[in-house]
C-alpha atoms as a PDB file:
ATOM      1  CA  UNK A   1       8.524  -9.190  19.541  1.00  0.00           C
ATOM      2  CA  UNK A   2       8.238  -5.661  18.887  1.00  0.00           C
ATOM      3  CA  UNK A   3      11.523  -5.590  16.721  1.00  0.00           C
ATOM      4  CA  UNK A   4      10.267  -8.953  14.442  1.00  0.00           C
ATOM      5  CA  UNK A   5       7.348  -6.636  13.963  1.00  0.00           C
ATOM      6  CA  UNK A   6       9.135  -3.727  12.864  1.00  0.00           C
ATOM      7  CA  UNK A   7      11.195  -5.768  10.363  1.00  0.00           C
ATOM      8  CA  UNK A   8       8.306  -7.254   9.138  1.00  0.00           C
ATOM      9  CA  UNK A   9       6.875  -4.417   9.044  1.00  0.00           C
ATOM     10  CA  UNK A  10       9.638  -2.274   7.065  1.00  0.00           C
ATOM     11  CA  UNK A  11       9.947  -5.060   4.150  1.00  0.00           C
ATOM     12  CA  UNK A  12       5.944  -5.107   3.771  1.00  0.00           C
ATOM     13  CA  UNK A  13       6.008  -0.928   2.642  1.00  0.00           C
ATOM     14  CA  UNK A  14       9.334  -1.753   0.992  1.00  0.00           C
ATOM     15  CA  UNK A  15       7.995  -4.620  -1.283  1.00  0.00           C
ATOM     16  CA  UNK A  16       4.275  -3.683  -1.674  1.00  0.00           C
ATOM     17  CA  UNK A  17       3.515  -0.707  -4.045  1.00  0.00           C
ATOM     18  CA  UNK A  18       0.728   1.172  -2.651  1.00  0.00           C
ATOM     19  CA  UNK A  19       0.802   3.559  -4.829  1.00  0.00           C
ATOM     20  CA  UNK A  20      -0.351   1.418  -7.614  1.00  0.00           C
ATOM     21  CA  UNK A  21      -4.120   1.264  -8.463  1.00  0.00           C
ATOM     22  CA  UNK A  22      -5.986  -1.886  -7.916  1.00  0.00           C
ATOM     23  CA  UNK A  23      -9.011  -2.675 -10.246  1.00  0.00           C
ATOM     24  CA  UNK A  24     -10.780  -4.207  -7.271  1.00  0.00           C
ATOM     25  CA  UNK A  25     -11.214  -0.823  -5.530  1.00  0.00           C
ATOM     26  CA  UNK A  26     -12.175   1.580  -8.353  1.00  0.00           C
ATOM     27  CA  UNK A  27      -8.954   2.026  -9.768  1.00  0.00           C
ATOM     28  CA  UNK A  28      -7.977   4.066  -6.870  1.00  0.00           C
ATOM     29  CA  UNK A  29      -4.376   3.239  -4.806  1.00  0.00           C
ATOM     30  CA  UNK A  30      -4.577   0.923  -1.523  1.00  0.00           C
ATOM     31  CA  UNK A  31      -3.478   4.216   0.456  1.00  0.00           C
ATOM     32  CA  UNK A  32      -6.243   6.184  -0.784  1.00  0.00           C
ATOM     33  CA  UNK A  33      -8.946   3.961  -0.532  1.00  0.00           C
ATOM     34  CA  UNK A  34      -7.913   3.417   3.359  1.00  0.00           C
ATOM     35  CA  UNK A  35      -8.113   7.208   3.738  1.00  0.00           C
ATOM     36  CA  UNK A  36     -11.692   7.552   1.804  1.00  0.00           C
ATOM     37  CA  UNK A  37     -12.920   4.588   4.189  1.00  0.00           C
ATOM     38  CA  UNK A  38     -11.539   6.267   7.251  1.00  0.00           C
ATOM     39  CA  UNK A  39     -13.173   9.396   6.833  1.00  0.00           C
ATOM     40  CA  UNK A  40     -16.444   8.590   5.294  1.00  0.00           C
ATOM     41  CA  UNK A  41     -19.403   8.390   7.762  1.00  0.00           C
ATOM     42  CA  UNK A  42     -20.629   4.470   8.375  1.00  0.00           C
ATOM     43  CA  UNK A  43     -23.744   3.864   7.665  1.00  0.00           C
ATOM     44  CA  UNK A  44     -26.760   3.638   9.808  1.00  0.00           C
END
């Protein structure tokens, strides 16, 4: 199992360009947006 999910895995960050900024987010790159959200405070 773990290996199936490490191919998997591999061609996902291969194929998908996460770099590239998505109009859905702000314009901002998948990557960066997960980093904002991770270290912004949730709200109350």
């Amino acid at each position: 199992m773990m290996q199936a999910q490490a191919v998997v895995l591999d061609w996902c960050y291969g194929f998908y360009n996460h770099q590239r900024r998505h109009s859905a987010i702000g314009m901002v790159s998948p990557v960066d947006y997960e980093n904002a959200a991770r270290t912004e405070p949730k709200a109350a």
